[in-house]
Protein backbone atom coordinates (compact mmCIF):
# COMPACT_ATOMS: atom_id res chain seq x y z
CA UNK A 1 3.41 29.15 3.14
CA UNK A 2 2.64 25.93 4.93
CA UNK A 3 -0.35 23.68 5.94
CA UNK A 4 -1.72 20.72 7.05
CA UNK A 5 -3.58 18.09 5.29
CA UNK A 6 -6.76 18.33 8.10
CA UNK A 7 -10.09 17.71 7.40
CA UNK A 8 -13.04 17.93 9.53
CA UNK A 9 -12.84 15.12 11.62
CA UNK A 10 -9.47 16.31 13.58
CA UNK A 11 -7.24 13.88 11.02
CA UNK A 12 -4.31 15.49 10.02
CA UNK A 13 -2.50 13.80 6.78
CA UNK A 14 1.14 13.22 7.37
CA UNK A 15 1.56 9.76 5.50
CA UNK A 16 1.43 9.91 1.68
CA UNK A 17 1.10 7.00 -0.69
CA UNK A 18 2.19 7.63 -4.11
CA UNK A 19 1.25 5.77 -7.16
CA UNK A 20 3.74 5.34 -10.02
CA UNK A 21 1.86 3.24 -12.26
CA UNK A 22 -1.59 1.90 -12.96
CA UNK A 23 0.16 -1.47 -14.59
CA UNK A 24 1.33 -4.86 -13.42
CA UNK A 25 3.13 -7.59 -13.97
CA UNK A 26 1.34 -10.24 -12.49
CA UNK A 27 -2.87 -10.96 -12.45
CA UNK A 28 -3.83 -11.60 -9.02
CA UNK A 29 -7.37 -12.98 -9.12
CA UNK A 30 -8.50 -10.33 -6.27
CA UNK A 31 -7.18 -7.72 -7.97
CA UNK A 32 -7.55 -7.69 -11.85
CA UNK A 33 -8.80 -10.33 -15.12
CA UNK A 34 -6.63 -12.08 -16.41
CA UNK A 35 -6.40 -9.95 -19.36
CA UNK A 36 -5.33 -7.15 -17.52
CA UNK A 37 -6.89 -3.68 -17.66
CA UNK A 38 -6.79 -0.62 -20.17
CA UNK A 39 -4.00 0.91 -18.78
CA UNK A 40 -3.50 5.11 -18.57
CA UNK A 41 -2.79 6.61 -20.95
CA UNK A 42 1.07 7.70 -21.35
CA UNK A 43 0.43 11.53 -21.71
CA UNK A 44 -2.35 11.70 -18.43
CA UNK A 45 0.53 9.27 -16.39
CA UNK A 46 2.47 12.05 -14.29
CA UNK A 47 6.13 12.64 -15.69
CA UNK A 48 9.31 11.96 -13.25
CA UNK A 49 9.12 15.61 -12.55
CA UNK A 50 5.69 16.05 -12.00
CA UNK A 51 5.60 13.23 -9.14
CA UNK A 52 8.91 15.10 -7.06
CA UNK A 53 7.18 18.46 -7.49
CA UNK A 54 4.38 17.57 -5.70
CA UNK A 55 6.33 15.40 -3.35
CA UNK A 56 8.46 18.30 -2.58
CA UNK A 57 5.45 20.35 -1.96
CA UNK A 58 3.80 17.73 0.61
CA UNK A 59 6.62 17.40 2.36
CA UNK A 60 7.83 21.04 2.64
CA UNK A 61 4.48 22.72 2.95
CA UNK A 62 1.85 20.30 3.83
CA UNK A 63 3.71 18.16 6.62
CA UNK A 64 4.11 14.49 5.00
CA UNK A 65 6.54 13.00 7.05
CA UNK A 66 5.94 9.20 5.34
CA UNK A 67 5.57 8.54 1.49
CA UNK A 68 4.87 5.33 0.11
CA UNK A 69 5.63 4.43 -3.64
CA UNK A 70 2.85 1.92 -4.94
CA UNK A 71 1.01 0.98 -8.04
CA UNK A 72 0.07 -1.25 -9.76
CA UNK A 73 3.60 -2.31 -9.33
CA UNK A 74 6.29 0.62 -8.79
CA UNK A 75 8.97 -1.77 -10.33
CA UNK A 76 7.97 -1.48 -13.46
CA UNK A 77 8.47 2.36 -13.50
CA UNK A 78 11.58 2.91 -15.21
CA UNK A 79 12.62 6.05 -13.39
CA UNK A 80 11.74 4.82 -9.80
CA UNK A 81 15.20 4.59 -8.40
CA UNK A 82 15.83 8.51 -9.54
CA UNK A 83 12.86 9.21 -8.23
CA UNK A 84 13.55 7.95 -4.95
CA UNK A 85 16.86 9.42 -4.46
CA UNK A 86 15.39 12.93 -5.57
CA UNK A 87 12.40 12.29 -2.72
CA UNK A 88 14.78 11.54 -0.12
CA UNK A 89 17.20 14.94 -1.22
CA UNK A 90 13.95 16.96 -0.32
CA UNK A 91 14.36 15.89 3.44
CA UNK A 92 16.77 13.54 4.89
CA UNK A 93 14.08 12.26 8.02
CA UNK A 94 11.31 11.54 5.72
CA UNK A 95 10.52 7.91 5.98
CA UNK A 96 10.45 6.52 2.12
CA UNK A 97 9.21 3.51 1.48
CA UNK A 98 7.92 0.73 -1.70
CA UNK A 99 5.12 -1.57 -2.26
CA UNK A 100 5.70 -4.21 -4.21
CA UNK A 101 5.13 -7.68 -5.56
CA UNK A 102 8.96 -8.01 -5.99
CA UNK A 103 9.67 -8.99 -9.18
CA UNK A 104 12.68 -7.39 -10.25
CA UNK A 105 14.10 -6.53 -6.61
CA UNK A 106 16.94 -8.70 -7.01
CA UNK A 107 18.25 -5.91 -10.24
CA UNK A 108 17.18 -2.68 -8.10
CA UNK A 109 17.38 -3.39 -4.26
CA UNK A 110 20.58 -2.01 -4.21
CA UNK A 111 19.51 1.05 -6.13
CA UNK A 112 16.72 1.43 -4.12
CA UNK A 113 18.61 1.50 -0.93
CA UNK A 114 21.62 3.49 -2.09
CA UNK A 115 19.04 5.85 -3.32
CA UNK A 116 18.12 6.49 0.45
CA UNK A 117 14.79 4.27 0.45
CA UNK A 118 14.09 2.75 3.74
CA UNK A 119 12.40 -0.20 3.49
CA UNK A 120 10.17 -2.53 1.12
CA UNK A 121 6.44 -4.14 1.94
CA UNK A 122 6.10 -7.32 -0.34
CA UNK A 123 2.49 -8.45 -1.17
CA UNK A 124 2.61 -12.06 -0.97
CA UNK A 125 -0.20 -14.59 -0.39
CA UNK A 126 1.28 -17.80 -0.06
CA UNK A 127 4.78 -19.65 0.51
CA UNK A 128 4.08 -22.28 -1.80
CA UNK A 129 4.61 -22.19 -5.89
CA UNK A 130 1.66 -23.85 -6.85
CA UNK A 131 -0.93 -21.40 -5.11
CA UNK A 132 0.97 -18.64 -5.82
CA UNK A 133 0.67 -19.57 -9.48
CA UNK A 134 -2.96 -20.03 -9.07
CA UNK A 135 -3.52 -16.83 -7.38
CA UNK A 136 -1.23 -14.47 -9.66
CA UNK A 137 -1.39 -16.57 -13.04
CA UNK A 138 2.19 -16.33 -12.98
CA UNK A 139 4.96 -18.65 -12.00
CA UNK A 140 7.22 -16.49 -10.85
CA UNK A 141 7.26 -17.46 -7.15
CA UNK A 142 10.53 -17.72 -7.00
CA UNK A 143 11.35 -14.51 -8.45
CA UNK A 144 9.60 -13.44 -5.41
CA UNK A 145 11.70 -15.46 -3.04
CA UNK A 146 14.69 -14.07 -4.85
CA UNK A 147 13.89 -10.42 -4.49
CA UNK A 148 13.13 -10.23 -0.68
CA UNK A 149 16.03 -12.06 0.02
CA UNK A 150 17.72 -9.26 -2.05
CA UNK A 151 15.74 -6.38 -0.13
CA UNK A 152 16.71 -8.21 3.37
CA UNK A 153 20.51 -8.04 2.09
CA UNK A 154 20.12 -4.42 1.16
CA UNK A 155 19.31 -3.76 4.43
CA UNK A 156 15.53 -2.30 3.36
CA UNK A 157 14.43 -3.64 6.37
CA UNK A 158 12.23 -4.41 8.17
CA UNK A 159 11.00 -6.34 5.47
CA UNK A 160 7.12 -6.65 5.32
CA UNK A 161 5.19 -9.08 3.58
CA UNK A 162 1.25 -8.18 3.19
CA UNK A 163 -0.96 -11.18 2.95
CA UNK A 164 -4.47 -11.49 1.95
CA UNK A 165 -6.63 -14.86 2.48
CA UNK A 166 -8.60 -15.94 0.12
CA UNK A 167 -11.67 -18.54 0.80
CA UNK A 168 -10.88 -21.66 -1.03
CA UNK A 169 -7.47 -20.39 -2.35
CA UNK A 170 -4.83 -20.20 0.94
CA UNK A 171 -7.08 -19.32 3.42
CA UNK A 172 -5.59 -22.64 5.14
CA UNK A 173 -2.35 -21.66 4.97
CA UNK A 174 -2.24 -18.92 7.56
CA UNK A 175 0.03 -20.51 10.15
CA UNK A 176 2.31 -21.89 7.26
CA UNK A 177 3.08 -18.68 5.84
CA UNK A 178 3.79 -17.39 9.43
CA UNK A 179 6.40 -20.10 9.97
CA UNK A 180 7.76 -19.01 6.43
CA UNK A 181 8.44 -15.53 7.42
CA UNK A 182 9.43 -16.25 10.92
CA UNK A 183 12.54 -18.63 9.74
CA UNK A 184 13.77 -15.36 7.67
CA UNK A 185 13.31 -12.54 9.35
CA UNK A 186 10.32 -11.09 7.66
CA UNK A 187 7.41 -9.47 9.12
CA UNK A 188 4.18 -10.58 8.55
CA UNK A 189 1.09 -8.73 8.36
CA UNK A 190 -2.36 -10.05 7.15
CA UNK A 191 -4.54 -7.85 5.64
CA UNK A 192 -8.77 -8.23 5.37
CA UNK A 193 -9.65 -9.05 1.60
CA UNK A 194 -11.52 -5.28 0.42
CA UNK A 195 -14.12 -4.25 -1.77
CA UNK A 196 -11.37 -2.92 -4.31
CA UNK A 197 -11.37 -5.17 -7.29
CA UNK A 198 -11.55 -4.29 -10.36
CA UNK A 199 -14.28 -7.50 -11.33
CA UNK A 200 -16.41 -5.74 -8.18
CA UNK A 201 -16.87 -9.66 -7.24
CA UNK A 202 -16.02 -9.32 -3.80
CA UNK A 203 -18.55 -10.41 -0.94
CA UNK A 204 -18.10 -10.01 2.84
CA UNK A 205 -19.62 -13.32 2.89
CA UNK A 206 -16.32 -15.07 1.40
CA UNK A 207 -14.25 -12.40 2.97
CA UNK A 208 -11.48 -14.14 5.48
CA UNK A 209 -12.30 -12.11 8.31
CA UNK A 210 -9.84 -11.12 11.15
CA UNK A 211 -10.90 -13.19 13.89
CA UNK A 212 -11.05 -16.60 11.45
CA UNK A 213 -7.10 -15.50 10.44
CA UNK A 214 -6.09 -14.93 14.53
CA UNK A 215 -8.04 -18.48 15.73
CA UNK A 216 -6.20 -20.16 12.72
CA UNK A 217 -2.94 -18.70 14.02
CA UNK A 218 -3.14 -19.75 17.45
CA UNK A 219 -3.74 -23.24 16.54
CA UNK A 220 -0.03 -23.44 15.92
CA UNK A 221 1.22 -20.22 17.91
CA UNK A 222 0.77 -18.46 21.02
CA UNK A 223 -0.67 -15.00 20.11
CA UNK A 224 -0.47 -12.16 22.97
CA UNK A 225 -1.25 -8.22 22.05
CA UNK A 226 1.37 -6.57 21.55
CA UNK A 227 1.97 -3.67 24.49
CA UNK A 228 2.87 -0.94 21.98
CA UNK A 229 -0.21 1.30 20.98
CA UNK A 230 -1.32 1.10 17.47
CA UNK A 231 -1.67 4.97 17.31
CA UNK A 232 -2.48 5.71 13.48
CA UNK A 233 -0.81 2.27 11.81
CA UNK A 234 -3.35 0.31 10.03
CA UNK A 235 -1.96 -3.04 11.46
CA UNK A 236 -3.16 -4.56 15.27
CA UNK A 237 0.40 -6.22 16.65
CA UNK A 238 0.60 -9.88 18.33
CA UNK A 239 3.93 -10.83 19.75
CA UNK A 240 4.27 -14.83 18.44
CA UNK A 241 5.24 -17.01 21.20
CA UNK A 242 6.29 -14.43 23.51
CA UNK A 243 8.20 -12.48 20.97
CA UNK A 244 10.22 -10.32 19.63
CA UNK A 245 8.45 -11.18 16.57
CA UNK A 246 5.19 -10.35 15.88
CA UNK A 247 2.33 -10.61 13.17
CA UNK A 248 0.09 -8.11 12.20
CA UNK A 249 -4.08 -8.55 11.44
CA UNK A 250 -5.27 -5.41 9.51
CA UNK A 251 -8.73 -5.37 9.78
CA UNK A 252 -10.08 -3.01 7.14
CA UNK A 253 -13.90 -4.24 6.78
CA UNK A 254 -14.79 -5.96 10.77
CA UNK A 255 -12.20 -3.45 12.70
CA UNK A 256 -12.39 0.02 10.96
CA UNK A 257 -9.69 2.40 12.10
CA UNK A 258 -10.68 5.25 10.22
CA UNK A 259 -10.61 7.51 13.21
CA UNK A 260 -6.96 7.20 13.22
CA UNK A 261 -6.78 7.83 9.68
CA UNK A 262 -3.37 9.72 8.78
CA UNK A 263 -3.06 9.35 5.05
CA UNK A 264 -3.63 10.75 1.42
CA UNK A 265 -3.17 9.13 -1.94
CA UNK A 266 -1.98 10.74 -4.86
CA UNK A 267 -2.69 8.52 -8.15
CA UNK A 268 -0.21 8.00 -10.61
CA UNK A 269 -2.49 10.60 -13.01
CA UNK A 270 -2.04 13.08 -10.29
CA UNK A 271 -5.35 13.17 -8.39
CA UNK A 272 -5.19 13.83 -5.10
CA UNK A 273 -7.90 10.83 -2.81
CA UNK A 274 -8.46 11.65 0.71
CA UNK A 275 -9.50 7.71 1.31
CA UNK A 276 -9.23 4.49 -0.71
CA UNK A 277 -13.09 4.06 -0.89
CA UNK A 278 -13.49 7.83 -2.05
CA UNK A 279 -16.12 8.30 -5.14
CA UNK A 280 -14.31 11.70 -5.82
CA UNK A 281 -10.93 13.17 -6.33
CA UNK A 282 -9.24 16.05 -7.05
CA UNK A 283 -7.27 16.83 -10.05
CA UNK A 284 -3.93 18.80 -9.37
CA UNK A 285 -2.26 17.29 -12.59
CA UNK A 286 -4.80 19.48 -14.79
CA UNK A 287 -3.84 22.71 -12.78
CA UNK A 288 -0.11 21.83 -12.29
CA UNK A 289 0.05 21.28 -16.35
CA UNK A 290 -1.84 24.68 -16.61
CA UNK A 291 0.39 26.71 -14.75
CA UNK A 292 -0.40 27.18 -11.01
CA UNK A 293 2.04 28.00 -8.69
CA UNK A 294 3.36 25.83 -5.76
CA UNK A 295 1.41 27.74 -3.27
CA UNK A 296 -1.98 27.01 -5.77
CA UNK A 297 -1.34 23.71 -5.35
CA UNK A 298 -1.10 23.64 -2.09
CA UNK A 299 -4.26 25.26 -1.12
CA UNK A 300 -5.77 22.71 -3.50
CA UNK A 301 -4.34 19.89 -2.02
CA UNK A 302 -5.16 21.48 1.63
CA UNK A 303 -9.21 21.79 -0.08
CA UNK A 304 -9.06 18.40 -1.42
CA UNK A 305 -8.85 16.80 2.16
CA UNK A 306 -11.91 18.83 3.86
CA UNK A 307 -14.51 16.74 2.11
CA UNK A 308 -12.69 13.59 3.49
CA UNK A 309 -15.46 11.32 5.28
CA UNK A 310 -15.33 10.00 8.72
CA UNK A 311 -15.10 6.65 7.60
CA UNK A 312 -15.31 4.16 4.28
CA UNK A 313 -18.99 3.13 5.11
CA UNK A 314 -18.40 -0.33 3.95
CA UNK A 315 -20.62 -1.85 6.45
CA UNK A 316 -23.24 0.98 5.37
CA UNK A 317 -26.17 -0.24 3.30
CA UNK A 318 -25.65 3.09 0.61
CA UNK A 319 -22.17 1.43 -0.06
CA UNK A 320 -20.72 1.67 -3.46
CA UNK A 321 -17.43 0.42 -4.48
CA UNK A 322 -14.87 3.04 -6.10
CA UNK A 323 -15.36 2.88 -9.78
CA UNK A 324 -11.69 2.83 -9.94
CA UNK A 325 -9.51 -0.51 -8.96
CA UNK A 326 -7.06 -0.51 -6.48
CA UNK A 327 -4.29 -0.99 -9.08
CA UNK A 328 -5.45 2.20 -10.47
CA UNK A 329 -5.53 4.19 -6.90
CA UNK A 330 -2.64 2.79 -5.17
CA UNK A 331 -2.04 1.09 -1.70
């Protein structure tokens, strides 16, 4: 039996992100206290098996041709690197990917890659220590450093890094962290601050918005579209300077591209969300754990996505933020 992930806008799902863990290893101020969270519980946290069972099933019956491992921070899931080999023995064209903060690469990049991962996306802010500090509570910026050199050497390219400006914090350091990535090879994509914090502090008032981050940019650089079509990647391409390299503006909250919409989260205590901003889910870990077969699971999963909405309704008045954080949902 196979399907597709549709739902009733004419989206079909064929990119799934996957999320390990709930926990992290740094404190990013936009993300979490500094005190952390109350993390899952161990026994409601999907077992090794349980995540490549229903990998296997969205892959062979569902038609996920992309799955992305995320968090809270993948790295610190001790069984990632079997997991990832066992993903990529379930098809060998499936692209496989990892979202990370990178500490830790350096001891599993070549793990990772011999596994059969592809390729990494780094969430970094800033290329200098002291902010990065400031913005993580941790000093660990060059651990950072360390492990996308390590990913680049690995050859889990192209390496991404994933920036978000924040007013006050870096949100003058666009063009600096461009020039960082452009002298190694890394491409940059900036993403628009979201209403996914686990404080619920954030404002689209001190949101960084998309056109302040592209006029920053082309103070320094000469920013052309790129002639590729986005098609269904959240990112808007500029070739820098002419090109070949290019930096990405993903403009979640002013530029919505939820008509293009192509993927489905699975959180790391197995419910299924058809859309970051969803205020529902659907539990397959309760039904998996009681017995259903593959095919039940699939014809949940298939369910799960007809209720998706046509878009996140951020900029509607009604808006509510998901109760859950994104550390807790995934990237």
């Amino acid at each position: 039996m196979t399907h597709s992930l549709a739902d009733r806008h004419g989206r079909i799902a064929t990119d799934l992100r996957v999320s390990l863990t709930d926990r992290c290893n740094l404190r990013c101020s936009y993300c979490m206290p500094a005190e952390g969270l109350d993390w899952l519980p161990d026994d409601k946290v999907l077992s090794d098996d349980e995540v490549v069972r229903l990998i296997a099933i969205a892959v062979q019956r569902l038609g996920v041709r992309e799955v992305r491992f995320t968090g809270g921070e993948p790295l610190v899931r001790r069984g990632l690197v079997d997991i990832v080999r066992r993903a990529r023995a379930l098809d060998a064209d499936v692209d496989l990917s990892v979202t990370t903060n990178a500490l830790g690469l350096t001891r599993v990049a070549g793990a990772l890659a011999d596994a059969g991962l592809d390729r990494v996306n780094v969430s970094l802010d800033t290329a200098r220590a002291d902010t990065f500090h400031r913005i993580t509570r941790r000093d660990r910026f060059a651990d950072v450093e360390a492990g996308l050199a390590a990913a680049q050497a690995a050859g889990l390219g192209p390496v991404k890094v994933n920036a978000v400006l924040l007013r006050g914090e870096n949100d003058d350091q666009a063009g600096e962290l461009l020039d960082w990535c452009l002298e190694r090879g890394y491409d940059l994509r900036f993403i628009e601050q979201m209403p996914l914090d686990a404080q619920h502090g954030w404002s689209r008032e001190a949101m960084v918005t998309a056109d302040e981050i592209l006029a920053q940019l082309s103070t320094t650089h000469a920013l052309t579209p790129a002639a590729e079509p986005r098609g269904s990647a959240p990112a808007e391409l500029f070739l820098v300077d002419g090109g070949p390299a290019t930096v990405g503006i993903i403009a979640s909250v002013t530029r919505p591209f939820c008509g293009d919409c192509d993927r489905v989260r699975l959180t790391a205590d197995g419910q299924v969300r058809d859309c970051l901003f969803a205020r529902s889910e659907s539990d397959l870990r309760s039904a998996m754990r009681a017995g259903a077969s593959d095919d039940e699971l699939a014809e949940r999963w298939v369910t799960a996505m007809l209720g998706k909405a046509a878009g996140h309704g951020i900029d509607d008045p009604t808006f509510l933020q998901p109760d859950r954080p994104m550390s807790a949902i995934g990237g």
